[in-house]
Protein backbone atom coordinates (compact mmCIF):
# COMPACT_ATOMS: atom_id res chain seq x y z
CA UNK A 1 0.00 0.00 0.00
CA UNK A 2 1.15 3.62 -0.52
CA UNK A 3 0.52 5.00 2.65
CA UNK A 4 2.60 1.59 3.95
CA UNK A 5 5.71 3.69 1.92
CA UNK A 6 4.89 7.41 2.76
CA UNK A 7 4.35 6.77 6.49
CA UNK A 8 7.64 4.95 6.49
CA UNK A 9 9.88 7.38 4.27
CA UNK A 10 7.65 10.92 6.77
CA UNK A 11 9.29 8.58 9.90
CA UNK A 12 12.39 8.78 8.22
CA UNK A 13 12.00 12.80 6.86
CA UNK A 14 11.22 13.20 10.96
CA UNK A 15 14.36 11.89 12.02
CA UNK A 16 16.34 13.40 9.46
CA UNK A 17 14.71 16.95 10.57
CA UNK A 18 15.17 16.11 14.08
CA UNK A 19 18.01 14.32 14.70
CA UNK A 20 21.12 16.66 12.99
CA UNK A 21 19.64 20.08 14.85
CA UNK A 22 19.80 17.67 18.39
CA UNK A 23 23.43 16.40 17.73
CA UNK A 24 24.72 19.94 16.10
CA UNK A 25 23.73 21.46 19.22
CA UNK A 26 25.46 18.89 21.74
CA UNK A 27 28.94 19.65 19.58
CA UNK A 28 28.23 23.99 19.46
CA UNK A 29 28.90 25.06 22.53
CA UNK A 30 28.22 28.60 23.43
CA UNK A 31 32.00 29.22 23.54
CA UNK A 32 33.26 26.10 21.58
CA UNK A 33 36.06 26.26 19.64
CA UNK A 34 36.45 26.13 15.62
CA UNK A 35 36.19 22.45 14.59
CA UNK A 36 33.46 22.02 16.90
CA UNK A 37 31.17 24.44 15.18
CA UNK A 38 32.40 23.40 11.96
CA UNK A 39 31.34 19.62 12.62
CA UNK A 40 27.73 21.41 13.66
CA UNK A 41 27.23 23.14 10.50
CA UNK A 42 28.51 19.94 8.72
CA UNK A 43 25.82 18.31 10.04
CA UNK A 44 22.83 20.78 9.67
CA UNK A 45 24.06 21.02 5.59
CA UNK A 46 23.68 17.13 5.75
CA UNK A 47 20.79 17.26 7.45
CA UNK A 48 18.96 19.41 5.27
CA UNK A 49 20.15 17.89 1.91
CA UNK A 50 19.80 14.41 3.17
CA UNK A 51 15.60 15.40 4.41
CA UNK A 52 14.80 17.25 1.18
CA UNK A 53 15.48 14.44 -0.64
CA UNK A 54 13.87 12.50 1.37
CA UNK A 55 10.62 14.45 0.87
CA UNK A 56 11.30 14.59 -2.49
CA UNK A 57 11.02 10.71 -2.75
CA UNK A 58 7.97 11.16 -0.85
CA UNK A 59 6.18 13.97 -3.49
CA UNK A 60 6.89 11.20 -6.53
CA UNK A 61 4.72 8.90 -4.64
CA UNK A 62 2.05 10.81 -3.10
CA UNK A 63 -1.11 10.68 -5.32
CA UNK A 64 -1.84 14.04 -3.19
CA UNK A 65 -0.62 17.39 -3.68
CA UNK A 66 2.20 18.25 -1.32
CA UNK A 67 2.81 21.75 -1.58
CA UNK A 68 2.10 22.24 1.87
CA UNK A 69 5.13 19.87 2.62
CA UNK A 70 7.62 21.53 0.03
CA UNK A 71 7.20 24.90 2.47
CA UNK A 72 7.99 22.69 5.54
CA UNK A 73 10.53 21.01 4.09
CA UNK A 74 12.37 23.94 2.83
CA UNK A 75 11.86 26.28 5.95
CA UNK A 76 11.54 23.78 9.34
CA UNK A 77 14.77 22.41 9.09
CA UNK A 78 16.46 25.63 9.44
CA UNK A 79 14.32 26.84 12.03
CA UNK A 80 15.29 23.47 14.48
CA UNK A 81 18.83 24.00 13.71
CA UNK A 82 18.67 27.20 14.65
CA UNK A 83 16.65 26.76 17.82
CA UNK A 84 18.18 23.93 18.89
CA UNK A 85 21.33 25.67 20.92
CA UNK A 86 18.62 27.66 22.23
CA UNK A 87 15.39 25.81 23.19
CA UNK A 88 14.66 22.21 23.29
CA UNK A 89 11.20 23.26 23.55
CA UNK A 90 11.65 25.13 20.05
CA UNK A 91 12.66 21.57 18.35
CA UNK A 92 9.76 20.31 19.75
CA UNK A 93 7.25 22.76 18.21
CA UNK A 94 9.40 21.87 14.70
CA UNK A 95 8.59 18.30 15.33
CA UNK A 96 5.06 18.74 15.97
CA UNK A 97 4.32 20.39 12.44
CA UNK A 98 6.62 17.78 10.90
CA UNK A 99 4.28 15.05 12.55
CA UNK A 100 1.20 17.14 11.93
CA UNK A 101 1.49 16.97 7.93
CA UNK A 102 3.30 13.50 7.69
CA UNK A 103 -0.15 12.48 9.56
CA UNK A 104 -2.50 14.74 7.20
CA UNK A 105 -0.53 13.31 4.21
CA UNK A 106 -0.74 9.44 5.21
CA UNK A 107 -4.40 9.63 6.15
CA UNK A 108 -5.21 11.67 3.09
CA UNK A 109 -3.01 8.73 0.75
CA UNK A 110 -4.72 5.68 2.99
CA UNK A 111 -7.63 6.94 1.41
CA UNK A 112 -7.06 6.69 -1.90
CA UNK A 113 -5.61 3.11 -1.45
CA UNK A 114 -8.88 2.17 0.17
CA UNK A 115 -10.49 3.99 -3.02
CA UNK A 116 -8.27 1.78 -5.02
CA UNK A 117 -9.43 -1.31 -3.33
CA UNK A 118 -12.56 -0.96 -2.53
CA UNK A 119 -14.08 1.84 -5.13
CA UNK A 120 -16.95 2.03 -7.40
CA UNK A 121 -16.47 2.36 -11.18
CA UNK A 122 -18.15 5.76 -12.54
CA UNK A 123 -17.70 8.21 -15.01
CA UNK A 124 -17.13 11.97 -14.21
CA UNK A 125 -18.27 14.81 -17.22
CA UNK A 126 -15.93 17.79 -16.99
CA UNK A 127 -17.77 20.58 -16.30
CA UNK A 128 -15.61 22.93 -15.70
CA UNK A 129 -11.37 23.22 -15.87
CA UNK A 130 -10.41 25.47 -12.38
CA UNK A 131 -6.81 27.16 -12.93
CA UNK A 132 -4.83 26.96 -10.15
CA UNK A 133 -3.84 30.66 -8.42
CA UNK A 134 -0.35 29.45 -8.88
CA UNK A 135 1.71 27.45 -10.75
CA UNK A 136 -0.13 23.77 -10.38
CA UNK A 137 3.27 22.39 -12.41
CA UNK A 138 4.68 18.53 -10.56
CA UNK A 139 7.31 17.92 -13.12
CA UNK A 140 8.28 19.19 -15.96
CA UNK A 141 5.70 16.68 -18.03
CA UNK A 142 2.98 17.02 -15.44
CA UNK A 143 0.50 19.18 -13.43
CA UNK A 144 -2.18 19.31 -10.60
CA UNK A 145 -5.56 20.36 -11.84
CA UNK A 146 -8.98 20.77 -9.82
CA UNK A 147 -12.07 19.96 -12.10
CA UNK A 148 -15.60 20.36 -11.31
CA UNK A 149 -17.24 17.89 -12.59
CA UNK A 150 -20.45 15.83 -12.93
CA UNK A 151 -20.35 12.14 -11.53
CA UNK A 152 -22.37 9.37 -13.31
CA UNK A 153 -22.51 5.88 -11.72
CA UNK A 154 -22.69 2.51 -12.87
CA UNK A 155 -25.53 1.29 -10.39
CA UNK A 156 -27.71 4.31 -11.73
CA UNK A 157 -27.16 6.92 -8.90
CA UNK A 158 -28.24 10.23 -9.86
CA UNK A 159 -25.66 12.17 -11.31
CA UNK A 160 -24.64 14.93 -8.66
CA UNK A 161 -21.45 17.63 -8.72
CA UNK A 162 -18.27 17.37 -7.03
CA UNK A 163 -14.50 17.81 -7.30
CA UNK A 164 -11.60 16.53 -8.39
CA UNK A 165 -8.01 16.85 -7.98
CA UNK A 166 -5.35 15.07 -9.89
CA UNK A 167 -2.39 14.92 -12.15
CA UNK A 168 -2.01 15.21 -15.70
CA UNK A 169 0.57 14.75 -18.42
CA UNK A 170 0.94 18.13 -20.69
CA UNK A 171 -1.40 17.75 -23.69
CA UNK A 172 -3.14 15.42 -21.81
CA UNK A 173 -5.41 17.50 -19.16
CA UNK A 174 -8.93 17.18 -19.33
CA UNK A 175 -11.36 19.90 -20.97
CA UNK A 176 -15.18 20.94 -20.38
CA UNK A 177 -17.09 18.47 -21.62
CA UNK A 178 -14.59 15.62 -22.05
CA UNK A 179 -15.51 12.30 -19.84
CA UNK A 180 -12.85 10.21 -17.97
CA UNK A 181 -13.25 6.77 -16.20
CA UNK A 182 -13.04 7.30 -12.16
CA UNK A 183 -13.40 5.28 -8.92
CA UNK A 184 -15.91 6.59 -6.37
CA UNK A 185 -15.61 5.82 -2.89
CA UNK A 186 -18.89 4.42 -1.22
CA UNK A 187 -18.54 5.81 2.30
CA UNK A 188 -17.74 9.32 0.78
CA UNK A 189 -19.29 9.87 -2.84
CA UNK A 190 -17.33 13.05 -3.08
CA UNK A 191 -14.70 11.47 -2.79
CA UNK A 192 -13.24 10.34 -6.71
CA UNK A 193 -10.18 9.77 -8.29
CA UNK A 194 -9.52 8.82 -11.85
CA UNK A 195 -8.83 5.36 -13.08
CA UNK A 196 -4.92 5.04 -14.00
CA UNK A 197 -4.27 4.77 -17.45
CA UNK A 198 -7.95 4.54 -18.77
CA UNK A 199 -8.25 6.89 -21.89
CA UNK A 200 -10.27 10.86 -21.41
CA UNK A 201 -13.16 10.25 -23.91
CA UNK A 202 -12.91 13.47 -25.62
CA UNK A 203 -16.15 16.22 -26.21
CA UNK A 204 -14.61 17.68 -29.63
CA UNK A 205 -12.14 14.29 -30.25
CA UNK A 206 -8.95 15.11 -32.91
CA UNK A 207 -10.16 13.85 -36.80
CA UNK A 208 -9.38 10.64 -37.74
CA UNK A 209 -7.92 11.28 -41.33
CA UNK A 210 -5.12 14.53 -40.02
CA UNK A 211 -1.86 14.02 -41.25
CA UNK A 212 0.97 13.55 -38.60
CA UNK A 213 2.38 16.72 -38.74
CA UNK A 214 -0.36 19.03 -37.94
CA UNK A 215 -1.69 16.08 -34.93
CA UNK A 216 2.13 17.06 -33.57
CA UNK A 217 1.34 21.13 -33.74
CA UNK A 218 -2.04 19.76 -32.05
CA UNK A 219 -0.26 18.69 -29.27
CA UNK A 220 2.44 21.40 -28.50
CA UNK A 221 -0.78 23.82 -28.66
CA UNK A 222 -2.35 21.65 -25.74
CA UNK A 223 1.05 21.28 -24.08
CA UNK A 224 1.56 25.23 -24.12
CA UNK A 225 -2.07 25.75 -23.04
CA UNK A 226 -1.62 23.31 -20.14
CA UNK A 227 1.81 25.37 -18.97
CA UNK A 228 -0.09 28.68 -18.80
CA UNK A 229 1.82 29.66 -22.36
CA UNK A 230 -1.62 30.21 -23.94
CA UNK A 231 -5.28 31.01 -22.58
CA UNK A 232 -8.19 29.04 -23.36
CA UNK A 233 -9.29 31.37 -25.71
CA UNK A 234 -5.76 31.47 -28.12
CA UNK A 235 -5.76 27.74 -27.77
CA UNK A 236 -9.19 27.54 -29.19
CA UNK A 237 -8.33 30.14 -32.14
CA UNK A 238 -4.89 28.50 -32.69
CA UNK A 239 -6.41 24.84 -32.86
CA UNK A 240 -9.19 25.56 -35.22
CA UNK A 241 -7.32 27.84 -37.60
CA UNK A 242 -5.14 24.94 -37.59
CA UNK A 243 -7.65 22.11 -38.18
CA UNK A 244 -9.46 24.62 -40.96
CA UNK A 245 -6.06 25.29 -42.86
């Protein structure tokens, strides 16, 4: 299970937060000499570098968004190495938002390996395509996207509204209208997730009979629309000035 993996590599983030700011204080006396503090900041550098990637392996996993974590990740560490000389108490405030958000982020994943498990097959009908305030961008291939969307069940539920958050190749992200395959949890309908690697059933699908070349420029339009390069509204002039050419 994947919340098996993130709880175990958050234990070891913890550790790797905790740990160097608790022995670089022990060797930084408030007079020490030279090689003492250099040993200290030694180990805070190692610290850091060895915990970001940590969380780094943690963000390829996570089928939830972890911005949240990338600001405690970059930030906390300094703040307990800091603090640590200073205030055991101080560490333990840095611990307790470390634990906080490992916890969030386990429960949060636990879910969608129950979903996984346990879900109902559905389709969702894209209803609308929310841009994110900031850059959504994972990697440089991918991005987060919210959708509102319209969820239509296989045992003939009515179709009601909700939300969904996931990850997308470039050219690939869903538009209004288009239909993907999901999973639907049945303790939380609101709850959905698409199904990996099942095809988006496209609204306005690309002809059959275009020649390779302009199905390429097709794509690089999507891909630049999907990076924030080009609004809705030039994507839709660019792709039908191409597909009318």
């Amino acid at each position: 299970m994947m919340s098996r993996t993130i709880a175990a590599l958050a234990a070891l983030w913890l550790m790797l937060i905790i740990v160097p700011a608790l022995v670089a204080a022990r060797l930084l006396p408030v007079a020490g000499d030279t090689a003492h503090k250099g040993w200290a900041v030694g180990i805070w550098l190692a610290g850091y570098v060895a915990q970001f990637l940590v969380f780094r392996a943690i963000s390829r996993r996570s089928p939830r968004p972890v911005g949240r974590g990338w600001v405690i990740a970059s930030t906390v560490p300094w703040a307990a190495d800091w603090t640590a000389p200073l205030s055991r108490w101080a560490v333990a405030v840095c611990a307790a938002i470390v634990i906080g958000y490992a916890v969030w982020l386990v429960v949060a994943v636990y879910r969608v390996d129950r979903l996984r498990g346990a879900g109902l097959r559905g389709s969702a009908v894209v209803l609308e395509v929310i841009r994110p305030t900031l850059n959504g961008v994972v990697t440089k291939d991918s991005a987060r996207r919210a959708l509102r969307v319209s969820i239509e069940r296989d045992d003939s539920t009515t179709p009601y509204e909700t939300r969904l958050t996931a990850t997308f190749v470039f050219g690939e992200i869903p538009e209004t209208r288009d239909r993907l395959a999901v999973l639907i949890d049945p303790a939380d309908p609101q709850h959905v997730e698409p199904i990996p690697d099942e095809p988006i059933e496209r609204a306005a699908p690309v002809p059959e009979d275009i020649d390779a070349e302009t199905a390429e420029q097709l794509r690089k339009f999507a891909t630049m629309r999907d990076r924030g390069d080009l609004t809705d509204a030039e994507f839709a002039t660019a792709k039908k000035r191409l597909l009318n050419q």
